[in-house]
C-alpha atoms as a PDB file:
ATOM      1  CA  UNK A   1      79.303 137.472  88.689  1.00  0.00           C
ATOM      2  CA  UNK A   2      78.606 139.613  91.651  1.00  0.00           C
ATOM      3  CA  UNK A   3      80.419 139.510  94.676  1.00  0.00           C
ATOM      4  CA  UNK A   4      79.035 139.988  97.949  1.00  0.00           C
ATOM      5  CA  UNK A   5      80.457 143.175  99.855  1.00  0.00           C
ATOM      6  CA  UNK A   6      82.031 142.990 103.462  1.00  0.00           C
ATOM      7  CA  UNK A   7      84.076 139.923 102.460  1.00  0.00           C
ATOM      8  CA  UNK A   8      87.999 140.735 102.997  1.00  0.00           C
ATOM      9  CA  UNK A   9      90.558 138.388 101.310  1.00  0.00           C
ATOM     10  CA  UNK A  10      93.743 137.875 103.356  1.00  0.00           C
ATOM     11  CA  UNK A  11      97.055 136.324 101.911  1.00  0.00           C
ATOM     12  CA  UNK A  12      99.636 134.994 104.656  1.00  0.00           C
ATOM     13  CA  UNK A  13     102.300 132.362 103.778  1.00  0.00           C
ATOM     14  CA  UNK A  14     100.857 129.499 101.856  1.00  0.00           C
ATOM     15  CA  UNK A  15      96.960 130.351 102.387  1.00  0.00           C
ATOM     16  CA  UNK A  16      94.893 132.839 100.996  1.00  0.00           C
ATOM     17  CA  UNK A  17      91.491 133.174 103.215  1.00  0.00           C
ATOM     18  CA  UNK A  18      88.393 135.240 102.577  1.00  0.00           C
ATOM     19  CA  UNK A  19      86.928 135.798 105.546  1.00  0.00           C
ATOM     20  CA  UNK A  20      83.673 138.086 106.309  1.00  0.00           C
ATOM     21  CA  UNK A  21      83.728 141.415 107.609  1.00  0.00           C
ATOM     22  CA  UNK A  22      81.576 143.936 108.646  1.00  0.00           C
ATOM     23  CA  UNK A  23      77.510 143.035 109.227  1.00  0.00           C
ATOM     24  CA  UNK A  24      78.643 139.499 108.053  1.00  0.00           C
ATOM     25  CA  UNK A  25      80.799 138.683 110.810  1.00  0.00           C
ATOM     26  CA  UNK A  26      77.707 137.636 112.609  1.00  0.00           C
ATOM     27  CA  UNK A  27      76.525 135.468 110.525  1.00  0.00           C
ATOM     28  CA  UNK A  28      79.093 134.062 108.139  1.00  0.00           C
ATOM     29  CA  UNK A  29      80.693 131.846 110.430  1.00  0.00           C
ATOM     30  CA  UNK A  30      83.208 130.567 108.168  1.00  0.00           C
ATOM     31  CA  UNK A  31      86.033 131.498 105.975  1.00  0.00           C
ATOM     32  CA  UNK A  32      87.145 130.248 102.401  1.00  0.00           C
ATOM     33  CA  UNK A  33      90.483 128.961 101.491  1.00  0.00           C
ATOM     34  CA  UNK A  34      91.662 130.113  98.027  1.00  0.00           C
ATOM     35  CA  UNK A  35      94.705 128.804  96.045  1.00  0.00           C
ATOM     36  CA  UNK A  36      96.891 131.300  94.465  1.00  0.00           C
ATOM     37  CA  UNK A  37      95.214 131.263  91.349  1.00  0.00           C
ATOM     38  CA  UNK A  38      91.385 131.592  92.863  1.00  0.00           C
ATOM     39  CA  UNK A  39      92.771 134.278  95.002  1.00  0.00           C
ATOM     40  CA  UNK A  40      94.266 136.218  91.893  1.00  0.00           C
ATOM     41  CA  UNK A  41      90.915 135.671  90.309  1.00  0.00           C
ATOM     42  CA  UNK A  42      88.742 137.123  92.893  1.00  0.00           C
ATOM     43  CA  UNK A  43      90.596 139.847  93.544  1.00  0.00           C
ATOM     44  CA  UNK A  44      90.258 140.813  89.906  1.00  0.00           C
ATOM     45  CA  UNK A  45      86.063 140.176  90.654  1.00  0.00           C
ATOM     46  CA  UNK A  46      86.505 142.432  93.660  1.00  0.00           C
ATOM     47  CA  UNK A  47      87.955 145.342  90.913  1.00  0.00           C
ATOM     48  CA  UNK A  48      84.386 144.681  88.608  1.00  0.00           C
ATOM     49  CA  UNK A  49      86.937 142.634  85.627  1.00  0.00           C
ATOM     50  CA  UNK A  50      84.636 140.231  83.239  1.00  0.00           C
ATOM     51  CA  UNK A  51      85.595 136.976  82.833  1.00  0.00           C
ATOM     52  CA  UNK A  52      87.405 137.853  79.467  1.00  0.00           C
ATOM     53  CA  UNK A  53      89.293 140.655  81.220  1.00  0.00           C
ATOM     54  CA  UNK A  54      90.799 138.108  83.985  1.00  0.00           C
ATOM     55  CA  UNK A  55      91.407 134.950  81.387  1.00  0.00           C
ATOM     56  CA  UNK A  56      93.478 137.890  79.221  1.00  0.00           C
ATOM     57  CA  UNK A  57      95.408 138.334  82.702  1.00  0.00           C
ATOM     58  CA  UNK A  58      96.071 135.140  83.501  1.00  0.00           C
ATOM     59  CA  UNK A  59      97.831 134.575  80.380  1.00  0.00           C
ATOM     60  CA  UNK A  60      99.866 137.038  80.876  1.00  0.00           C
ATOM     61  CA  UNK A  61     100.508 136.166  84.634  1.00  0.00           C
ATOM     62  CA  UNK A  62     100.608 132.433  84.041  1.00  0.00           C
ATOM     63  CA  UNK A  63     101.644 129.799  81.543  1.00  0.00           C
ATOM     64  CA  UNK A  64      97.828 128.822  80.620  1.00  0.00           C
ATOM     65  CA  UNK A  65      95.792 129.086  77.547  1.00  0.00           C
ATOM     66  CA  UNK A  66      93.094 131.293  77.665  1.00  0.00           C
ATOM     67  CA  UNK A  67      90.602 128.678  77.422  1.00  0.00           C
ATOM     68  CA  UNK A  68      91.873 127.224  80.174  1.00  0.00           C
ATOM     69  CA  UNK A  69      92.009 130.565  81.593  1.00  0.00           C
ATOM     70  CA  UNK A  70      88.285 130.339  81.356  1.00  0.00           C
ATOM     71  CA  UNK A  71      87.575 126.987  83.130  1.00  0.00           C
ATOM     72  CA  UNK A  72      89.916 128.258  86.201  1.00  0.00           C
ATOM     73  CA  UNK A  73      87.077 131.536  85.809  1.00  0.00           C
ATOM     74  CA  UNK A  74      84.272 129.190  86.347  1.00  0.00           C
ATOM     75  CA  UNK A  75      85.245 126.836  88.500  1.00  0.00           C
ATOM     76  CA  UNK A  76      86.473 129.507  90.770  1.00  0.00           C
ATOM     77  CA  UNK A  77      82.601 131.225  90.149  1.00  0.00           C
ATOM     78  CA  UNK A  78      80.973 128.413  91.034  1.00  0.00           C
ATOM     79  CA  UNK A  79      83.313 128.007  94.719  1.00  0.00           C
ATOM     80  CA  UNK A  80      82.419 131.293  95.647  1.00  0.00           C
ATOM     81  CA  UNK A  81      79.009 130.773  94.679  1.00  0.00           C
ATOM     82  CA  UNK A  82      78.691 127.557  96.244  1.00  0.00           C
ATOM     83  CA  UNK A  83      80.673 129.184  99.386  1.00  0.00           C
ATOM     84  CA  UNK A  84      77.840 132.034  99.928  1.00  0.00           C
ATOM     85  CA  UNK A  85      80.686 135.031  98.847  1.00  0.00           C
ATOM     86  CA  UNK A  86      78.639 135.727  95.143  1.00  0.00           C
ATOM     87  CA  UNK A  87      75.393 135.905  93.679  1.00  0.00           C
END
């Protein structure tokens, strides 16, 4: 998955936001609320990680299987994709 640049995720107490930057101030009017977990995965997306790199992460990081590890992956894909942040 590909990120789109000039997005900026910002983590303040109990909310993690991405919220646009740059040329997409003007027309991104909105911002995206992440939980802890979608945040941790899309800032590994930010780095250029694969799916297989983040789910071997979160394993580490969290108490999940790395299937399950997966479906976060996806489901967190598809909410930035759905959300106009990714191609």
């Amino acid at each position: 998955m590909k990120l789109k640049q000039d997005f900026v995720l910002r983590k303040m107490p109990g909310m993690n936001l991405v919220i646009p930057a740059g040329d997409n101030i003007k027309t991104f009017k909105n911002a995206l609320v992440l939980n802890d977990t979608a945040a941790f995965i899309y800032e590994r997306l930010q780095q250029g990680l694969g799916a297989d790199e983040i789910a071997e992460q979160m394993t580490q990081k969290y108490d999940v299987t790395k299937e399950k590890a997966v479906e976060d992956i996806a489901r967190t894909e598809d909410l930035l994709a759905e959300g106009g942040l990714a191609e």
